[in-house]
Protein backbone atom coordinates (compact mmCIF):
# COMPACT_ATOMS: atom_id res chain seq x y z
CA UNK A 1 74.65 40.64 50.77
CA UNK A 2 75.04 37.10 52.60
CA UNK A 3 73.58 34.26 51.15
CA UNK A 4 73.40 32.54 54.66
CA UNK A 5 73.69 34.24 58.43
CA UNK A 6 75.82 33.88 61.11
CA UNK A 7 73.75 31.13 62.97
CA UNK A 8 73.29 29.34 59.75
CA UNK A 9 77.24 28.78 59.27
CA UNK A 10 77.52 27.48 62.96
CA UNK A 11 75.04 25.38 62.98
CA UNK A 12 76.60 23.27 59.91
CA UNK A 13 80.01 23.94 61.30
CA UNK A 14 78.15 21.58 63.81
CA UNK A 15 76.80 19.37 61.83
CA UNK A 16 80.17 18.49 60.07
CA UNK A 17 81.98 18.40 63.65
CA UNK A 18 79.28 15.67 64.83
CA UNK A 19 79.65 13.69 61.39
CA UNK A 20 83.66 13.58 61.65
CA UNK A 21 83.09 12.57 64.99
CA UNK A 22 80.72 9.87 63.86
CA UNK A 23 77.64 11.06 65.94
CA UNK A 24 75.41 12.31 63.30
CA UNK A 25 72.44 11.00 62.46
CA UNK A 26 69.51 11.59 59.74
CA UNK A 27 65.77 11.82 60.88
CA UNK A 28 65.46 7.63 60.26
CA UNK A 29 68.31 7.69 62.93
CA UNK A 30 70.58 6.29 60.71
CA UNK A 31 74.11 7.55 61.00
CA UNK A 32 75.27 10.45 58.11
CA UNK A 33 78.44 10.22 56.48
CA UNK A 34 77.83 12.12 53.17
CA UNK A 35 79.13 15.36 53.44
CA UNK A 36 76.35 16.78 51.71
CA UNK A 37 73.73 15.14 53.88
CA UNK A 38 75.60 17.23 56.65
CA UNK A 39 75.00 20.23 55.46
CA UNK A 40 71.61 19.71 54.50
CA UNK A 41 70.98 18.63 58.07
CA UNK A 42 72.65 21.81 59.68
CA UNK A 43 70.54 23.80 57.07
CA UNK A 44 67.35 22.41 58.23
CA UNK A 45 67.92 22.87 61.89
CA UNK A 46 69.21 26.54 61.06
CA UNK A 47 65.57 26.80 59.82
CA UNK A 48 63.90 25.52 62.39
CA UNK A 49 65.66 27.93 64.89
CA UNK A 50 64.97 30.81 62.39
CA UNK A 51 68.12 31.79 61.02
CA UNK A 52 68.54 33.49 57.77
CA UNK A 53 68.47 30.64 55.40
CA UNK A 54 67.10 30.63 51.73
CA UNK A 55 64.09 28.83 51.66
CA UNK A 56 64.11 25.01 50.31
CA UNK A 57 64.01 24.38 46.57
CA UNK A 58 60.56 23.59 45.69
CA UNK A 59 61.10 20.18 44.25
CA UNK A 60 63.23 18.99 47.79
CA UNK A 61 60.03 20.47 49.36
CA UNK A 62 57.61 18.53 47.21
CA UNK A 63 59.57 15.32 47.68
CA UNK A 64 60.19 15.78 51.79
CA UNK A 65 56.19 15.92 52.04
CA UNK A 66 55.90 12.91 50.01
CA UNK A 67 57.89 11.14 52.38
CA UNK A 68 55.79 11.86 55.45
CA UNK A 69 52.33 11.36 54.12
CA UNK A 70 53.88 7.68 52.86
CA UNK A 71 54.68 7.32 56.51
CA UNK A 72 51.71 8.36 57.95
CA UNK A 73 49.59 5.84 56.01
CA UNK A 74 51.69 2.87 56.50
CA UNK A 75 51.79 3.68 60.24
C-alpha cells in the first residue's frame, strides 16, 4: 500500500518546480531553497486539500503550534 497518494506526489512535484524556478516561498514569505523545505511545503498543502498524506510527526506538530502562539502574543 502507498505511503502517499496521487495528489500528494503532484503537489510536491510542484513545489520543487516553483523552487528550481526560484518562486517558492515559506509562510514568513521568505524564498525556499532547501530541498527539504520543498517538500515539506508541498506536503502541507497536500494536507490542506485532503490528500492522502501521513499525518505530521508529533514533535513537528508540537513545535509548528509553538510558533504561532509566539506570534500571536507579540502581535
Amino acid at each position: 500500500m502507498a505511503k502517499y497518494g496521487e495528489a500528494a506526489q503532484k503537489s510536491v512535484a510542484s513545489a520543487m518546480r516553483k523552487r528550481k524556478k526560484g518562486t517558492l516561498r515559506s509562510s514568513s514569505g521568505q524564498k525556499v531553497t532547501s530541498r527539504k523545505q520543498a517538500i515539506a511545503i508541498g506536503l502541507s498543502e497536500a494536507r490542506e486539500k485532503g490528500a492522502k498524506v501521513p499525518a505530521q510527526k508529533k514533535k513537528a506538530v508540537k513545535k509548528a503550534a509553538r510558533k504561532t502562539t509566539t506570534k500571536k502574543k507579540t502581535t
